[in-house]
C-alpha atoms as a PDB file:
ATOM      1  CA  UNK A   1     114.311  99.238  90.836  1.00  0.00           C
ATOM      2  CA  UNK A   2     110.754  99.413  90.616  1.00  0.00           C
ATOM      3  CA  UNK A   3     109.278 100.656  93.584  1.00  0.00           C
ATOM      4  CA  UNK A   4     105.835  98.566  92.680  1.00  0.00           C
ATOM      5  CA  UNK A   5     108.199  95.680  92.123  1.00  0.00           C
ATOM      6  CA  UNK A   6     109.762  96.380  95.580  1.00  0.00           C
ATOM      7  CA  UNK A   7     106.037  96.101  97.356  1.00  0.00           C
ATOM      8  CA  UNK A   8     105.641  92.787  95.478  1.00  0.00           C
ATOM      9  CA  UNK A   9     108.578  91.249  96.885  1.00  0.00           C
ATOM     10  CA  UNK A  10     107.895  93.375 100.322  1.00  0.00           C
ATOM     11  CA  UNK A  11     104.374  91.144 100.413  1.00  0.00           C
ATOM     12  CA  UNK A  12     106.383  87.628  98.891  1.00  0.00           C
ATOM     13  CA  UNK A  13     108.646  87.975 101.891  1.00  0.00           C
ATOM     14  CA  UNK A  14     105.703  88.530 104.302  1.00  0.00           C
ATOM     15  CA  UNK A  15     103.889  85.995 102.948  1.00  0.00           C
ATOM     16  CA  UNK A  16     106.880  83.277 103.376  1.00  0.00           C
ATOM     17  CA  UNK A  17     107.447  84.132 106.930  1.00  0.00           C
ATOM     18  CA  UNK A  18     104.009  83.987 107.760  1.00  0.00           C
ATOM     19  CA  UNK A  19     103.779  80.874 106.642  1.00  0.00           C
ATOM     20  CA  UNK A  20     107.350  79.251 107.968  1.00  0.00           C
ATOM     21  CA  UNK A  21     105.341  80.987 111.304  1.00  0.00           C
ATOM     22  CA  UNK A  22     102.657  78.646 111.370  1.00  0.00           C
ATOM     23  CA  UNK A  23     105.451  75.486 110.142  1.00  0.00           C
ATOM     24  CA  UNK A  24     108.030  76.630 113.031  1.00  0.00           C
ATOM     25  CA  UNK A  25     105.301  75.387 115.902  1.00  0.00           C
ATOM     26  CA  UNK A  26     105.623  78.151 118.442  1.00  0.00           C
ATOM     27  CA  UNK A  27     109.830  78.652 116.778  1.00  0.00           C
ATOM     28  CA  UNK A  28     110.367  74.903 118.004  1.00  0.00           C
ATOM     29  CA  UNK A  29     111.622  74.009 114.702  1.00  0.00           C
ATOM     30  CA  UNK A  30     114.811  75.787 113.631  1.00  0.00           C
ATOM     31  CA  UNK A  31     114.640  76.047 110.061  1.00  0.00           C
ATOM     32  CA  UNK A  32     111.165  77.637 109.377  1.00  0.00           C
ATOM     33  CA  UNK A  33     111.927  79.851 112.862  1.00  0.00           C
ATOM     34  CA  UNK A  34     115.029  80.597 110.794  1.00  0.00           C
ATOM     35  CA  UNK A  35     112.890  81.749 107.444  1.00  0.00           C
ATOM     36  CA  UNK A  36     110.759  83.427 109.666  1.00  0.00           C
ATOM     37  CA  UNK A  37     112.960  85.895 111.106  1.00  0.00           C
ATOM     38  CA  UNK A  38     114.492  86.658 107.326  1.00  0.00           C
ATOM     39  CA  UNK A  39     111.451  86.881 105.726  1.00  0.00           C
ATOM     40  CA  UNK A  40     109.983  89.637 107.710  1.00  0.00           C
ATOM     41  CA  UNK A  41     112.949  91.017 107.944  1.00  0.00           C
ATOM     42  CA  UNK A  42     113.414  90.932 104.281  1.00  0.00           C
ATOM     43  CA  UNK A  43     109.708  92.086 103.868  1.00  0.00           C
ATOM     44  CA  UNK A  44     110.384  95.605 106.091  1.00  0.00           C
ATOM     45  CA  UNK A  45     113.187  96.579 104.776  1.00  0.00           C
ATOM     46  CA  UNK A  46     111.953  95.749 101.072  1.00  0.00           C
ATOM     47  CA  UNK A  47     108.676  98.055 102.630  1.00  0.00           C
ATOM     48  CA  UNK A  48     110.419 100.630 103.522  1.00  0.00           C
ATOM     49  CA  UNK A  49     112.652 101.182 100.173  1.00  0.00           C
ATOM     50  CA  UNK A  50     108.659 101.910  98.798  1.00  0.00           C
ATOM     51  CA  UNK A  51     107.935 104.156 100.950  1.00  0.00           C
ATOM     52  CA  UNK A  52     110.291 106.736  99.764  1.00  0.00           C
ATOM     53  CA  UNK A  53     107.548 106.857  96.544  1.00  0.00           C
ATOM     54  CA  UNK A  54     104.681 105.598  97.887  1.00  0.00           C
ATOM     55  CA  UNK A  55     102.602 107.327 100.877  1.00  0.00           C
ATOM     56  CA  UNK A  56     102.741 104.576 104.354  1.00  0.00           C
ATOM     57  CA  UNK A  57      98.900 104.480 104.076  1.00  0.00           C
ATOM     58  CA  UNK A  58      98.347 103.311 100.936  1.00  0.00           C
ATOM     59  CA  UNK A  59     102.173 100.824 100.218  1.00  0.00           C
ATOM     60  CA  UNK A  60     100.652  99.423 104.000  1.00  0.00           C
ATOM     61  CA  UNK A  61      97.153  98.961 102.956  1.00  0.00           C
ATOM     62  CA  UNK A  62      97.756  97.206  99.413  1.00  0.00           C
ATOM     63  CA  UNK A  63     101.174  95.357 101.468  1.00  0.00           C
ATOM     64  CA  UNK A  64      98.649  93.722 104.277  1.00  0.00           C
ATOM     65  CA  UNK A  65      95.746  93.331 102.518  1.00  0.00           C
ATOM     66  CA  UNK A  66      97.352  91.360  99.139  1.00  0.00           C
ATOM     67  CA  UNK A  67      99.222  89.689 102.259  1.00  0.00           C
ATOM     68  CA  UNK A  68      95.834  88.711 103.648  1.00  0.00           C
ATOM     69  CA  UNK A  69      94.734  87.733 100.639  1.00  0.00           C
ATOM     70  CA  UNK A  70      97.376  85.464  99.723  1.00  0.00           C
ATOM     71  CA  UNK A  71      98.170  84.136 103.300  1.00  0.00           C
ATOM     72  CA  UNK A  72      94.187  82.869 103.302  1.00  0.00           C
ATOM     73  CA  UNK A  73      94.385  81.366 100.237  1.00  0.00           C
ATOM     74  CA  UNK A  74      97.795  79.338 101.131  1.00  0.00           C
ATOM     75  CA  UNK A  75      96.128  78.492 104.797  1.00  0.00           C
ATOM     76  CA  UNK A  76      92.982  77.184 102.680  1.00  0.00           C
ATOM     77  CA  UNK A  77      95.014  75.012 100.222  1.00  0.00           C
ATOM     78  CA  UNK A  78      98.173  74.058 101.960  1.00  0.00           C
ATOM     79  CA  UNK A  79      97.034  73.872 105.754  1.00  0.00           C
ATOM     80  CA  UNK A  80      93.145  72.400 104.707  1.00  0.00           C
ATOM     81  CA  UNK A  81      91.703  75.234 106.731  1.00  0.00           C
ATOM     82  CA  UNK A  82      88.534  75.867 106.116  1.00  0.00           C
ATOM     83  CA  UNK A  83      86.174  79.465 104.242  1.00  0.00           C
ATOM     84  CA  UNK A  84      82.982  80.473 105.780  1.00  0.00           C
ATOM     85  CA  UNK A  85      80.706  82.517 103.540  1.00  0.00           C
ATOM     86  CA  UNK A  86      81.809  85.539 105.615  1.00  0.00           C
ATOM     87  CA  UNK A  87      85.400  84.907 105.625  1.00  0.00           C
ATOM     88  CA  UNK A  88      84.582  84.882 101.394  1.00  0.00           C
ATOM     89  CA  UNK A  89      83.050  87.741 101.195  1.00  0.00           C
ATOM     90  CA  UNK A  90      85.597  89.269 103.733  1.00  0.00           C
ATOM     91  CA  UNK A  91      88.399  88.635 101.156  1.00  0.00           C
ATOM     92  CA  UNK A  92      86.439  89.766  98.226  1.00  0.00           C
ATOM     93  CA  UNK A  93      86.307  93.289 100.099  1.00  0.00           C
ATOM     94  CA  UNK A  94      89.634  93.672 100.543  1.00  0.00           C
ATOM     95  CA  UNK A  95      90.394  92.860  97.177  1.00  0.00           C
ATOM     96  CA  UNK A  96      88.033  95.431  96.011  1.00  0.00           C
ATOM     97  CA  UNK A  97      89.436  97.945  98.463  1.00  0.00           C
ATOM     98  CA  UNK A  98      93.314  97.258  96.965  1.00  0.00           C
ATOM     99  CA  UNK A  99      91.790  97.512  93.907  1.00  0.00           C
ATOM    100  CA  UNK A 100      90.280 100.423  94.366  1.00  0.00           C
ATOM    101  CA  UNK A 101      93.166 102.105  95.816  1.00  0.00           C
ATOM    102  CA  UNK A 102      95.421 100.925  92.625  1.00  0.00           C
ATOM    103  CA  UNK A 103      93.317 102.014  90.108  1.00  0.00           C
ATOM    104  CA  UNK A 104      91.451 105.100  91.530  1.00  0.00           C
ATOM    105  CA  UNK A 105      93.515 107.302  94.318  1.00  0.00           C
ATOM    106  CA  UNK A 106      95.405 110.085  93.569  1.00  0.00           C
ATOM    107  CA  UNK A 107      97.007 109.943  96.971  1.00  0.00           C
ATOM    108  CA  UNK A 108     100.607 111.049  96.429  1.00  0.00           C
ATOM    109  CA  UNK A 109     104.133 110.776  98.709  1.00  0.00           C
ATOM    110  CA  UNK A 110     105.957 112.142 101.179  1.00  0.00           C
END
């Protein structure tokens, strides 16, 4: 399989249990405890299949930060939380910086 498919999903499953984290209320609620605990463990094992091709620095970097990304994004339209202009511009730099590292480094593995 891809190994830059395997990241995507890696970051999908992150994403899910992050959010079934905030739904479980402290893992008071079974089911999104439940999704929780196989998402991440979904997401690490789907992490470390990529890092047999991709260097940890840079599958970890682009893995939390399109996590970040997508986790504020879900917390700003499913969860009403509010974007300062900081928090903004925050997330535009780490865009940039996965960006960055996608198109431009040469960094290779193991």
């Amino acid at each position: 399989m891809n190994v830059w498919l395997l990241l995507t999903l890696a970051i999908l499953a992150e994403v899910i249990g992050t959010t079934a984290l905030k739904l479980s209320d402290g893992f008071t609620k079974l089911g999104p405890s439940l999704v929780v605990l196989i998402g991440y463990g979904l997401a690490f094992y789907l992490l470390s299949l990529t890092l047999k091709q991709i260097p940890v620095g840079v599958a970890y970097a682009i893995w939390a930060g399109v996590g970040i990304v997508l986790i504020t994004l879900i917390g700003w339209l499913a969860f009403k939380q509010t974007l300062d202009w900081a928090a903004v511009l925050g997330i535009a730099l780490i865009i940039t910086g996965v960006v960055v590292l996608q198109a431009f480094s040469k960094v290779t593995g193991n």
